[in-house]
Protein backbone atom coordinates (compact mmCIF):
# COMPACT_ATOMS: atom_id res chain seq x y z
CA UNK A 1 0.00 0.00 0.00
CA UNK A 2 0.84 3.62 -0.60
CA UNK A 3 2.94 5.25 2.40
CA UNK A 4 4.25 8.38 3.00
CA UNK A 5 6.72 9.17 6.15
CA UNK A 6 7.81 12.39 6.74
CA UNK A 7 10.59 14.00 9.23
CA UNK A 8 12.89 16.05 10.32
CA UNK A 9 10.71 18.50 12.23
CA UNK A 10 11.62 20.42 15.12
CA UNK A 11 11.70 23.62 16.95
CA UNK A 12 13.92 26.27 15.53
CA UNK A 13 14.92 29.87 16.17
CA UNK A 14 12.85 32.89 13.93
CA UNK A 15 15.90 33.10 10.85
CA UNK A 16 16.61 29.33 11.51
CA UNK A 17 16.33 26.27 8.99
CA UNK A 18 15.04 23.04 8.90
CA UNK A 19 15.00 20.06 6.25
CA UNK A 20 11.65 17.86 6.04
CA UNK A 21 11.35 14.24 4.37
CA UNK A 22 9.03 12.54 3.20
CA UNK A 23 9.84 8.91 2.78
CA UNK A 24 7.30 6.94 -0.19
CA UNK A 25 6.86 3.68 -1.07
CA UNK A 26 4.50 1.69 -2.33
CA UNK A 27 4.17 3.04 -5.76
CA UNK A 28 6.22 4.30 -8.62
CA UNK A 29 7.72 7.85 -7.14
CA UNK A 30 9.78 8.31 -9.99
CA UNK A 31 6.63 9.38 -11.88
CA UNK A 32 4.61 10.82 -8.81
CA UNK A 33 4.29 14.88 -8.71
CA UNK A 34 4.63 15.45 -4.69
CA UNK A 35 3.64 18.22 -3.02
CA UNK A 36 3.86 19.63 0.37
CA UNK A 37 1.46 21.25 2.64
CA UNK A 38 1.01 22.79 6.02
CA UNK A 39 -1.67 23.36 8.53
CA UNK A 40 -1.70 25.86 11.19
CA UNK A 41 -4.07 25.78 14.70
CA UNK A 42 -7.10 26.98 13.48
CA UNK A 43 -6.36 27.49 9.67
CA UNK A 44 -7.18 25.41 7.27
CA UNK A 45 -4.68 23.17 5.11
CA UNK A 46 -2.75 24.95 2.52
CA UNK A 47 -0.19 23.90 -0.36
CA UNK A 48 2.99 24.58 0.41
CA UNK A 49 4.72 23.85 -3.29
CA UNK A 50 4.90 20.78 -5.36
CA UNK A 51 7.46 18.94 -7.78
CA UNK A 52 6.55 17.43 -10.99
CA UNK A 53 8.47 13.81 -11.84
CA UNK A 54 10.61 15.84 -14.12
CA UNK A 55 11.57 18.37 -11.15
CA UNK A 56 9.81 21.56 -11.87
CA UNK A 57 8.81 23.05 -8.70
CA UNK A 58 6.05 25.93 -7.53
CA UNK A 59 5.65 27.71 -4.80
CA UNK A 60 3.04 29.98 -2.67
CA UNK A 61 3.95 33.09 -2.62
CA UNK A 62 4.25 32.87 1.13
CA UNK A 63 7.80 30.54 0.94
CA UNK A 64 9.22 31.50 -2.24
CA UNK A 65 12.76 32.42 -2.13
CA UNK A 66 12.65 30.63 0.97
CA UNK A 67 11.70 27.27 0.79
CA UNK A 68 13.16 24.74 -1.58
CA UNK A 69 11.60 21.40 -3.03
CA UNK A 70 13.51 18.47 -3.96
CA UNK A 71 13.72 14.75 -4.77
CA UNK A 72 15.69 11.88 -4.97
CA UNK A 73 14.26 9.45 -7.02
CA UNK A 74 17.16 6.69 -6.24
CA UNK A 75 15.91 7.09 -2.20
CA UNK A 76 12.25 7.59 -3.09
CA UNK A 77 12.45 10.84 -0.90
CA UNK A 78 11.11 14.31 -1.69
CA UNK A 79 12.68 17.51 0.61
CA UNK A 80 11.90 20.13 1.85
CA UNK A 81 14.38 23.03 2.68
CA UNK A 82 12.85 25.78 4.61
CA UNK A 83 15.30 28.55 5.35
CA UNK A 84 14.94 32.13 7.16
CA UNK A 85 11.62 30.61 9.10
CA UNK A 86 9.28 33.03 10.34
CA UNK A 87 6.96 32.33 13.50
CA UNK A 88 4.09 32.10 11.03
CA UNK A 89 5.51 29.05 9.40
CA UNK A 90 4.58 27.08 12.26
CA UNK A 91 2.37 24.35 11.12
CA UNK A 92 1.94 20.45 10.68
CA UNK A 93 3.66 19.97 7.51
CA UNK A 94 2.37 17.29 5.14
CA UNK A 95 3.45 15.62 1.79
CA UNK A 96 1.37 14.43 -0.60
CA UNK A 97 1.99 11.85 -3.31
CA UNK A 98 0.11 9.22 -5.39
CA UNK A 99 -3.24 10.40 -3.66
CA UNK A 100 -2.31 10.20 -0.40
CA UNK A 101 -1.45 12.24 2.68
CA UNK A 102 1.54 11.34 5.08
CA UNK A 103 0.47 11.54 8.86
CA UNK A 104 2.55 14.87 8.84
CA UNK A 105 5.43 16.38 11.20
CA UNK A 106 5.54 19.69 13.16
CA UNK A 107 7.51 22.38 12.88
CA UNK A 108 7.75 25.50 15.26
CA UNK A 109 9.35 28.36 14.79
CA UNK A 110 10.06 30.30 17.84
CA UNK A 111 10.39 34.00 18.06
């Protein structure tokens, strides 16, 4: 079955970094656009970015020029680099892949 696994969340500095993963197996990643989301308390669920199979990224205008999305195909991993955090990045990050969520990993970002 389709699985998704992300982490590498934490609690970082305002200015700080962190790198999220999001493990997948289960079905063919190599040609699987992924995205990532977020959720803050009391907001609803909103994309982050995404990568095509062919590694073309987009980004919300929120985390452009800050955040960075990646993948490894030979690992089956897709990243994500968030750098120069802001408090209002805190959120339960999610990826998203073949259909289906992973059970997400939260990041705070202190101020």
């Amino acid at each position: 079955q389709v699985q998704l696994m992300e982490s590498g969340g934490g609690l970082v500095q305002a200015g700080g970094s962190l790198r999220l993963s999001c493990a997948a197996s289960g079905f063919i990643f190599s040609i699987a656009g992924m995205g990532w989301y977020r959720q803050a308390p009391g907001k609803q669920r909103e994309l982050v970015g995404t990568i095509t199979s062919s590694g073309t990224t987009n980004y919300a205008n929120s985390v452009k020029g800050r955040f960075t999305i990646s993948r490894d195909n030979a690992k089956n991993t897709v990243y994500l680099q968030m750098n120069s955090l802001k408090p209002e990045d805190t959120a339960v990050y999610y990826c998203k892949g073949w259909g289906q969520w992973g059970q997400g990993t939260q990041v705070t970002v202190s101020s």
